[in-house]
PDB file of N, CA and C in Angstrom:
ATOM      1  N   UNK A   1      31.381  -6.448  -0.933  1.00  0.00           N
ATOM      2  CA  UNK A   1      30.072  -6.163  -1.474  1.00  0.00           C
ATOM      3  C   UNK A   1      30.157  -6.262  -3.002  1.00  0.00           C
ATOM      4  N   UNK A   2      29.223  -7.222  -3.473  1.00  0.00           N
ATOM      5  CA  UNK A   2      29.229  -7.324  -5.281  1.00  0.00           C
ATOM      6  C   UNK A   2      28.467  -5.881  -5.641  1.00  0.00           C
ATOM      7  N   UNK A   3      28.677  -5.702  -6.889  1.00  0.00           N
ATOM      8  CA  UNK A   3      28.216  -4.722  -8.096  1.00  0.00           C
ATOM      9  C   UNK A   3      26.664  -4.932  -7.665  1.00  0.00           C
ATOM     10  N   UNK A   4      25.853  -6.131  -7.975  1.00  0.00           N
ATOM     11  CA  UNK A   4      24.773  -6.462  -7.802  1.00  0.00           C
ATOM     12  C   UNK A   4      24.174  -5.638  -5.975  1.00  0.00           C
ATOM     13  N   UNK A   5      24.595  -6.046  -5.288  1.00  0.00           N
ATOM     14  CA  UNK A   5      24.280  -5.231  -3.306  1.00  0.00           C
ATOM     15  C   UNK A   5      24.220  -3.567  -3.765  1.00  0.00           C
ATOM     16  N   UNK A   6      25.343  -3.678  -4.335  1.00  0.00           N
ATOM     17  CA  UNK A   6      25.086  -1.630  -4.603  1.00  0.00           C
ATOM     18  C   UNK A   6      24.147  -1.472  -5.356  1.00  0.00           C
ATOM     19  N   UNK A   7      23.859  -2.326  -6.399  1.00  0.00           N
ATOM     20  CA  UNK A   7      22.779  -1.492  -7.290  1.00  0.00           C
ATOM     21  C   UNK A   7      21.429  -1.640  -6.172  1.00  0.00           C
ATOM     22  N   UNK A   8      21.337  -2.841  -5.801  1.00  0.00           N
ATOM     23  CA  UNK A   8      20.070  -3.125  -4.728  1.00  0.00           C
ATOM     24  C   UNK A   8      19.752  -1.960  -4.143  1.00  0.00           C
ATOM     25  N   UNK A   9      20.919  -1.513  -3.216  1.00  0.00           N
ATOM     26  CA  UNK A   9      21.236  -0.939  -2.401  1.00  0.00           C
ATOM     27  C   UNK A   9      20.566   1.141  -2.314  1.00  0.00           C
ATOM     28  N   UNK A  10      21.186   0.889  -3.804  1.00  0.00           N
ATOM     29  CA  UNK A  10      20.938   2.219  -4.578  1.00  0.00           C
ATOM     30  C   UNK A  10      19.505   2.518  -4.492  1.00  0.00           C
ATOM     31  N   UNK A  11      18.871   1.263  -5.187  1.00  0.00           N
ATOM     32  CA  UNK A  11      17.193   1.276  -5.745  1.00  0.00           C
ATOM     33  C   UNK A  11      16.307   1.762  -4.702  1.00  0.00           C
ATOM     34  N   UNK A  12      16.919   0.496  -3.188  1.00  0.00           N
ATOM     35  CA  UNK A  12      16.234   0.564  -2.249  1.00  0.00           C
ATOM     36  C   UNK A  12      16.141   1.861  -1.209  1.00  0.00           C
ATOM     37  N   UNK A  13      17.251   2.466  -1.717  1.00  0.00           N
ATOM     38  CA  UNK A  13      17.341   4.068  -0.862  1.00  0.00           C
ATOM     39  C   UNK A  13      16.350   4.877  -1.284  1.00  0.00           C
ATOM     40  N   UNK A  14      15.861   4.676  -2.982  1.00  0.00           N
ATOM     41  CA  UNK A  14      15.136   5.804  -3.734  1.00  0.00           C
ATOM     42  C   UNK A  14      13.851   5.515  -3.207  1.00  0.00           C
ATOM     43  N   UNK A  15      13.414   4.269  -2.251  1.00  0.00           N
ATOM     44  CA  UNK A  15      12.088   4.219  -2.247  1.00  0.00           C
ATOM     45  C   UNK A  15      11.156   5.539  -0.824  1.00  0.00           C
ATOM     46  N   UNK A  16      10.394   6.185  -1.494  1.00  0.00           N
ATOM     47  CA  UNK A  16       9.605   7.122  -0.371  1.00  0.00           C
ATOM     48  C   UNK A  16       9.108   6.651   0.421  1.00  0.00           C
ATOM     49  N   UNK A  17       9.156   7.479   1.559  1.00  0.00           N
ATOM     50  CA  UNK A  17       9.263   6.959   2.916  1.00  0.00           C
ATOM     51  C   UNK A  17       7.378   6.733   2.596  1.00  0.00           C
ATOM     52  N   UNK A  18       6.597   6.098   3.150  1.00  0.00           N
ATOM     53  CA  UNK A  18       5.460   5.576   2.985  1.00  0.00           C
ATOM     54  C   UNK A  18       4.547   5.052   2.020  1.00  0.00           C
ATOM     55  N   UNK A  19       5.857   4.311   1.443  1.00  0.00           N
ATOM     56  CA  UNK A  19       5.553   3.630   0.323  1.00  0.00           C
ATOM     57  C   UNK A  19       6.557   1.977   0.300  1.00  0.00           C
ATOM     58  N   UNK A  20       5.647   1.338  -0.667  1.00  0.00           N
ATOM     59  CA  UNK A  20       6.561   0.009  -0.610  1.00  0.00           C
ATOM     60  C   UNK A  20       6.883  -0.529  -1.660  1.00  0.00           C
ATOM     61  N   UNK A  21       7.904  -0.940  -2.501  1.00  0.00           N
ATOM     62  CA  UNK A  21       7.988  -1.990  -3.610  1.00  0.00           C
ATOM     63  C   UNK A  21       8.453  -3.691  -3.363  1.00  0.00           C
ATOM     64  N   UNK A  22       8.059  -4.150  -4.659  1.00  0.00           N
ATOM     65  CA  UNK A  22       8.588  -5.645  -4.161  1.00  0.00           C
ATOM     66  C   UNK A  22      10.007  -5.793  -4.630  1.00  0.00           C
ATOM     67  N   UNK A  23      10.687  -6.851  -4.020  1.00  0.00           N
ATOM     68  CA  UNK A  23      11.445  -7.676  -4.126  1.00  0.00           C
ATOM     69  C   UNK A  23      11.678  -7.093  -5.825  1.00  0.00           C
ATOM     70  N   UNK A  24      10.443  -7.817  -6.369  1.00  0.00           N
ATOM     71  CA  UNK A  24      10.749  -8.097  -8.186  1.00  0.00           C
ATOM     72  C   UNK A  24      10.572  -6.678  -8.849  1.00  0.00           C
ATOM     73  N   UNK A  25      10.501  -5.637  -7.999  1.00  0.00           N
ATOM     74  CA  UNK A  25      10.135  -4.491  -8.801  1.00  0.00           C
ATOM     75  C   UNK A  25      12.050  -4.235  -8.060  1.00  0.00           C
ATOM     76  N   UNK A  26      12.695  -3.894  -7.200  1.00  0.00           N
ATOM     77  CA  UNK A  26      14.025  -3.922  -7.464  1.00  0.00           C
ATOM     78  C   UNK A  26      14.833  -4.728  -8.346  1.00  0.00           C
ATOM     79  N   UNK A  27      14.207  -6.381  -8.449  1.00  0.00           N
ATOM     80  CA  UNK A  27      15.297  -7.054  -9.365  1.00  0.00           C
ATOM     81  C   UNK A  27      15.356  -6.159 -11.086  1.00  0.00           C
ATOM     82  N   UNK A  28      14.295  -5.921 -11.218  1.00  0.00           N
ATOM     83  CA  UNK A  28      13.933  -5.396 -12.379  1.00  0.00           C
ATOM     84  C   UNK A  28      14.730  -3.979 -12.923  1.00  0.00           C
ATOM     85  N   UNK A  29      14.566  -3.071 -12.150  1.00  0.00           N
ATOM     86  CA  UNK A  29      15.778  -1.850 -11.468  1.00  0.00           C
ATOM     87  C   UNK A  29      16.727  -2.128 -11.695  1.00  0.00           C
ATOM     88  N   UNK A  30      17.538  -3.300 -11.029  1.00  0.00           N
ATOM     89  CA  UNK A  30      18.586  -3.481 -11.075  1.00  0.00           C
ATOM     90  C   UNK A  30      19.430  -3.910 -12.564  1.00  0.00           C
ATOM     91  N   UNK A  31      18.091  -4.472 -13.519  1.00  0.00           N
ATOM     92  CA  UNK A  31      18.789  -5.151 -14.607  1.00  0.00           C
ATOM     93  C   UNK A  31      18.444  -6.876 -14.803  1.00  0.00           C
ATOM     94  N   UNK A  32      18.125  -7.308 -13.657  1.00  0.00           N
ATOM     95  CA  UNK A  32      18.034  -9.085 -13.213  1.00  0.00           C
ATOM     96  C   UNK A  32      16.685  -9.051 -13.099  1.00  0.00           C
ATOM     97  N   UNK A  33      15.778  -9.200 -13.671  1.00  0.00           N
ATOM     98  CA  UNK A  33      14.388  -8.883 -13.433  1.00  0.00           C
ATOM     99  C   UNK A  33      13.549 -11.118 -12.755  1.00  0.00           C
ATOM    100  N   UNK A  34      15.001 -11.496 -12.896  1.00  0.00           N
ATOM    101  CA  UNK A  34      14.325 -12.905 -11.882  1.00  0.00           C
ATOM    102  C   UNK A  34      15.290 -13.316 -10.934  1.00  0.00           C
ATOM    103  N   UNK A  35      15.885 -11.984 -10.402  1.00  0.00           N
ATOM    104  CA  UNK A  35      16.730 -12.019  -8.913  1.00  0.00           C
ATOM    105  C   UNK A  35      15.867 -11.943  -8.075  1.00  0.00           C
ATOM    106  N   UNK A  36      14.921 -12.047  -7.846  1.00  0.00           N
ATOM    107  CA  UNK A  36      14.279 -11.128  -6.710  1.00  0.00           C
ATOM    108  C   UNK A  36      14.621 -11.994  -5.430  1.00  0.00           C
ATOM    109  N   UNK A  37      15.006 -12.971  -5.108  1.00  0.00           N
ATOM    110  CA  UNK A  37      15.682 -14.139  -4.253  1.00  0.00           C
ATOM    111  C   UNK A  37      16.542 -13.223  -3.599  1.00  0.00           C
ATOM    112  N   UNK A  38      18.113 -12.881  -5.212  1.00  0.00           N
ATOM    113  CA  UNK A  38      18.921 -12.488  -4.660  1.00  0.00           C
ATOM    114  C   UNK A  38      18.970 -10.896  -4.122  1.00  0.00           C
ATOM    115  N   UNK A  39      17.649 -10.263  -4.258  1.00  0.00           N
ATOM    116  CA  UNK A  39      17.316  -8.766  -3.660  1.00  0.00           C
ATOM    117  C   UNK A  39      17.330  -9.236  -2.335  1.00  0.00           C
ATOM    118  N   UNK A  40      16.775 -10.062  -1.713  1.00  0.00           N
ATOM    119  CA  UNK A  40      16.453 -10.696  -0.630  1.00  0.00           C
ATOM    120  C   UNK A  40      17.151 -10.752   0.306  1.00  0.00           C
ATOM    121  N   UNK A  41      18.289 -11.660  -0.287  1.00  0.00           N
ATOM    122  CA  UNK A  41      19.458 -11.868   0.709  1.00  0.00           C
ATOM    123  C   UNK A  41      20.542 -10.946   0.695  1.00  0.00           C
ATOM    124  N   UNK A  42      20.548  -9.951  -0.441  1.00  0.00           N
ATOM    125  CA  UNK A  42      21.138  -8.723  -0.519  1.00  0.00           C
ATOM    126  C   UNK A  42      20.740  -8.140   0.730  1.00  0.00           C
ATOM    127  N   UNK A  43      19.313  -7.391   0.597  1.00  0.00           N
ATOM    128  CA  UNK A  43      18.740  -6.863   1.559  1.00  0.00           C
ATOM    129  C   UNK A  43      19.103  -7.314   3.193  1.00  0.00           C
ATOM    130  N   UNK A  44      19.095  -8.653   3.223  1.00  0.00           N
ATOM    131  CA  UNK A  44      19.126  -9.217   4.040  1.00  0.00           C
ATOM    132  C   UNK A  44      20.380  -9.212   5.025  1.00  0.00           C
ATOM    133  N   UNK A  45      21.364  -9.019   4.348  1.00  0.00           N
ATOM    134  CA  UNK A  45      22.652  -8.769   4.640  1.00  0.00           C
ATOM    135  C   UNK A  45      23.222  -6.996   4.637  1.00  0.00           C
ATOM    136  N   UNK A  46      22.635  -6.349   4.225  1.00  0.00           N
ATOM    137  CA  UNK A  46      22.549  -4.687   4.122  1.00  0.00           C
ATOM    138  C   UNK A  46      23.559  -3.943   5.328  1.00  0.00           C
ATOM    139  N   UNK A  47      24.808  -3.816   5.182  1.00  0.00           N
ATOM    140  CA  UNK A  47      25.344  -3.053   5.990  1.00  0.00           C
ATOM    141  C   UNK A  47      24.925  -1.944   6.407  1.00  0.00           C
ATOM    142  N   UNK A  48      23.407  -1.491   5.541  1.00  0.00           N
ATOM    143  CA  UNK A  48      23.997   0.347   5.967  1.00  0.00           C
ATOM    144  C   UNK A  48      21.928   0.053   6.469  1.00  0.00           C
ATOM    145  N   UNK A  49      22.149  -0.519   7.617  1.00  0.00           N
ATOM    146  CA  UNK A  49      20.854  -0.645   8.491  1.00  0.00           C
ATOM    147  C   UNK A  49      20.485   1.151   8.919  1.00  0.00           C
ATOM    148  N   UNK A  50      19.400   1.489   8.758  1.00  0.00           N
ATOM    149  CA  UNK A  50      19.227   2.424   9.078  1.00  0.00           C
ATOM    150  C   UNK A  50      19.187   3.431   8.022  1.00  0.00           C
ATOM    151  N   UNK A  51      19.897   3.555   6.992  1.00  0.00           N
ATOM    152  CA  UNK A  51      20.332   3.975   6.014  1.00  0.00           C
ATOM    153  C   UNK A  51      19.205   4.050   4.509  1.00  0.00           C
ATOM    154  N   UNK A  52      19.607   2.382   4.440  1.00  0.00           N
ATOM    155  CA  UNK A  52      18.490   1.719   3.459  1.00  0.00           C
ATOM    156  C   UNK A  52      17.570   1.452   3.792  1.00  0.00           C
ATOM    157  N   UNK A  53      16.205   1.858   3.469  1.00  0.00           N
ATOM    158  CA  UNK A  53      15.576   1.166   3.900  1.00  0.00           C
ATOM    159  C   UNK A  53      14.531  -0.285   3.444  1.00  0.00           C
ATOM    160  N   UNK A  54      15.525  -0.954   3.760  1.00  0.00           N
ATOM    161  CA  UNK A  54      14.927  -2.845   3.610  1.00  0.00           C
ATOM    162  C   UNK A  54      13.474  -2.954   3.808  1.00  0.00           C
ATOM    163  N   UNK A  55      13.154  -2.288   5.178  1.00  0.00           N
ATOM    164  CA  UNK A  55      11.820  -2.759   5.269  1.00  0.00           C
ATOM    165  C   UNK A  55      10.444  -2.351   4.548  1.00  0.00           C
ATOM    166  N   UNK A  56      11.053  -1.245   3.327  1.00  0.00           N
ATOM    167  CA  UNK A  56       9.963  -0.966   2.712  1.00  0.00           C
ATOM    168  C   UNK A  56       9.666  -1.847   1.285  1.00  0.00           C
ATOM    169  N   UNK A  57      10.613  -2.735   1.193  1.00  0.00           N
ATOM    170  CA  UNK A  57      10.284  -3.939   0.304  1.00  0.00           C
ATOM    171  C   UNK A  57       9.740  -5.201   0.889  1.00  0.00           C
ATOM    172  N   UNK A  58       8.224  -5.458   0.206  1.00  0.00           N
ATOM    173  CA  UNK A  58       7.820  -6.489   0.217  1.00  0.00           C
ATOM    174  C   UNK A  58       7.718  -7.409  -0.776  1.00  0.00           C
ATOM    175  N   UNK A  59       6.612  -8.335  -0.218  1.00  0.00           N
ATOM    176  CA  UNK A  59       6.396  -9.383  -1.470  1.00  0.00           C
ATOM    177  C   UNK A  59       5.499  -9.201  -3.031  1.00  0.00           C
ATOM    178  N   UNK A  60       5.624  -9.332  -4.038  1.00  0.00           N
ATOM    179  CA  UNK A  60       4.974  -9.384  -4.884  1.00  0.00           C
ATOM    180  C   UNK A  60       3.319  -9.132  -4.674  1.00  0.00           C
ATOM    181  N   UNK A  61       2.990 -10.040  -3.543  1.00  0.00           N
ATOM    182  CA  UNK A  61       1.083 -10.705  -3.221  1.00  0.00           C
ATOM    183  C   UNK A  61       1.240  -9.784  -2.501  1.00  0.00           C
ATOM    184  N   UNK A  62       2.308  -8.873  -1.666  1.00  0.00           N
ATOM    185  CA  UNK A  62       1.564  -7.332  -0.787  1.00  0.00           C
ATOM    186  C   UNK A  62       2.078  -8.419   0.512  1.00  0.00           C
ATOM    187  N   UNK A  63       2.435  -9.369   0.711  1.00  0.00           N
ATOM    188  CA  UNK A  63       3.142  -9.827   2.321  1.00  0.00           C
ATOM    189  C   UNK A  63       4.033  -9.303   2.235  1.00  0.00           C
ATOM    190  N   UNK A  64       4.365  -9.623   3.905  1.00  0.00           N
ATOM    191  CA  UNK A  64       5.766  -8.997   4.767  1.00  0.00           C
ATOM    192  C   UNK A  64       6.910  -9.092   4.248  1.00  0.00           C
ATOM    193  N   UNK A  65       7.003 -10.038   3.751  1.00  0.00           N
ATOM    194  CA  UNK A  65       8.477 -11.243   3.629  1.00  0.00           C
ATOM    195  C   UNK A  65       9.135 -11.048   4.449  1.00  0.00           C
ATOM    196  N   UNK A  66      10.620 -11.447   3.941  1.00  0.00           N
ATOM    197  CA  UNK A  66      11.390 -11.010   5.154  1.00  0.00           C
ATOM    198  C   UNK A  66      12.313 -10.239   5.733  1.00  0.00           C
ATOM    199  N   UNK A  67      12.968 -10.020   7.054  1.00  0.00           N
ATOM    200  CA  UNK A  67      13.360  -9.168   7.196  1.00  0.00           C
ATOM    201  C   UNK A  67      14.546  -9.295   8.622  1.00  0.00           C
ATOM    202  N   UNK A  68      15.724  -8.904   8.409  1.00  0.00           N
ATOM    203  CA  UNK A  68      16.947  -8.839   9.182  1.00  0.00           C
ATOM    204  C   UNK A  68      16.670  -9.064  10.365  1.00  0.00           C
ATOM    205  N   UNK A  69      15.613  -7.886  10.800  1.00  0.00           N
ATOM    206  CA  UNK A  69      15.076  -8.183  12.514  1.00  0.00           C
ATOM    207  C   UNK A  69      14.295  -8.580  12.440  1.00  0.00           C
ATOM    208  N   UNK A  70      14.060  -9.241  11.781  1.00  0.00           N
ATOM    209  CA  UNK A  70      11.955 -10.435  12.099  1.00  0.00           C
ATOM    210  C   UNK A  70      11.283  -9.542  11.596  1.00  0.00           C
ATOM    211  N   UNK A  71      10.076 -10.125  11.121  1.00  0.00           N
ATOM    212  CA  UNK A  71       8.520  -9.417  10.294  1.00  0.00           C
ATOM    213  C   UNK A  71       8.154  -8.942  11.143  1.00  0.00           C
ATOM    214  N   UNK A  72       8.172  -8.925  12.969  1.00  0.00           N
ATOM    215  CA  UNK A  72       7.238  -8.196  13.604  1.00  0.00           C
ATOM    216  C   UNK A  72       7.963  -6.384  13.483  1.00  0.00           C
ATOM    217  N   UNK A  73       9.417  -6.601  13.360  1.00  0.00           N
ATOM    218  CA  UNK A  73      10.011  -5.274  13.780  1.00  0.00           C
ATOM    219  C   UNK A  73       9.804  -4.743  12.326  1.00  0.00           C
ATOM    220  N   UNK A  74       9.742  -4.964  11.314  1.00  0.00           N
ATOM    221  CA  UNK A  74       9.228  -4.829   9.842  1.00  0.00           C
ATOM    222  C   UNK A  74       8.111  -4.221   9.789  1.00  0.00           C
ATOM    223  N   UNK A  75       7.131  -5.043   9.726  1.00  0.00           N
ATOM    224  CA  UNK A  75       5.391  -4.312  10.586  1.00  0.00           C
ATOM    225  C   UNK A  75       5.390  -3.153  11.283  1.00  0.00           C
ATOM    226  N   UNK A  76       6.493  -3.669  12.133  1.00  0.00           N
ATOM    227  CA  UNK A  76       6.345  -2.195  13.131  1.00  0.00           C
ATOM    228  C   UNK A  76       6.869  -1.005  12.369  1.00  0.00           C
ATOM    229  N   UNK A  77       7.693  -1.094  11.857  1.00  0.00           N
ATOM    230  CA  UNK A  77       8.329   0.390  10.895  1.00  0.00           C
ATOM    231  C   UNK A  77       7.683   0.460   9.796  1.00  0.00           C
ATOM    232  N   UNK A  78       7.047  -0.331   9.219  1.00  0.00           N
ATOM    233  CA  UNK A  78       6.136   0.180   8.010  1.00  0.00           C
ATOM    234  C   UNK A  78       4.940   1.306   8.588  1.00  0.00           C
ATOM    235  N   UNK A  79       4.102   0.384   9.737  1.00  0.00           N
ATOM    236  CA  UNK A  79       2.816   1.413  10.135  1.00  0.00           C
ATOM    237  C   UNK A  79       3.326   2.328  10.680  1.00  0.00           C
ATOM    238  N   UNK A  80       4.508   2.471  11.736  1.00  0.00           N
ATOM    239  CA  UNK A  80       5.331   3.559  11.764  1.00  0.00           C
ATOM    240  C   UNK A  80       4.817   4.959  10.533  1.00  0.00           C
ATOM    241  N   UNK A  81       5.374   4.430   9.617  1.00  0.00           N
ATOM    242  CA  UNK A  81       5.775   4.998   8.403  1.00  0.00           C
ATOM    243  C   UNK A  81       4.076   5.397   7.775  1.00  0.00           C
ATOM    244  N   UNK A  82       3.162   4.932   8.571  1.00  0.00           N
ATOM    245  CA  UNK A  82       1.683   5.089   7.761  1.00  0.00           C
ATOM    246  C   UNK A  82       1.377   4.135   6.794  1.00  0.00           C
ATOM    247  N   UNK A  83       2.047   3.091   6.369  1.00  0.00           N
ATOM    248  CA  UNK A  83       1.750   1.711   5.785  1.00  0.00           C
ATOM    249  C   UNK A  83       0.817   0.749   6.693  1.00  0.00           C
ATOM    250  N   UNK A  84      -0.020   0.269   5.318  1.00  0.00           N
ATOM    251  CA  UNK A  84      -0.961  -0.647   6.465  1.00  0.00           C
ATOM    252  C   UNK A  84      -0.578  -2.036   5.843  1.00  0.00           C
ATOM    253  N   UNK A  85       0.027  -2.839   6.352  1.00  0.00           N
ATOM    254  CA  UNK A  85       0.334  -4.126   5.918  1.00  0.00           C
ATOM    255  C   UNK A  85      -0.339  -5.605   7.282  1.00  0.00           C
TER     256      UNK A  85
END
């Protein structure tokens, strides 16, 4: 795991549970404010499933993007969570 996955990693834990940021609001966090790609595939790769939670980062425009288990299981844990996406 690079320096860069932990800081991701870090950001993406702090986010409250019924709430969402983008991609570019972690790259920014992190220091790389035009990673937001590599938040992505960070995320994307996230050992600590369950832990972090990935699926409360979206896209910039307020879409799904993407997500480890598919956008539908994404969707599903956001409204879970009281998010309306």
């Amino acid at each position: 795991m690079t320096t860069f996955e932990e800081k991701v990693y870090r950001v993406v834990s702090q986010i409250p549970r019924s709430e969402t940021r983008s991609y570019k609001w972690v790259a920014e966090r992190v220091g790389s404010p035009f990673a937001y790609r590599a938040v992505g595939n960070a995320l994307n790769k996230s050992p600590y499933i369950g832990k972090v939670p990935c699926h409360r980062v979206i896209k910039v425009d307020g879409t799904i993007g993407g997500f480890a288990k598919g956008p539908k299981n994404k969707r599903r844990l956001l409204k879970k969570e009281g998010v309306s996406v």
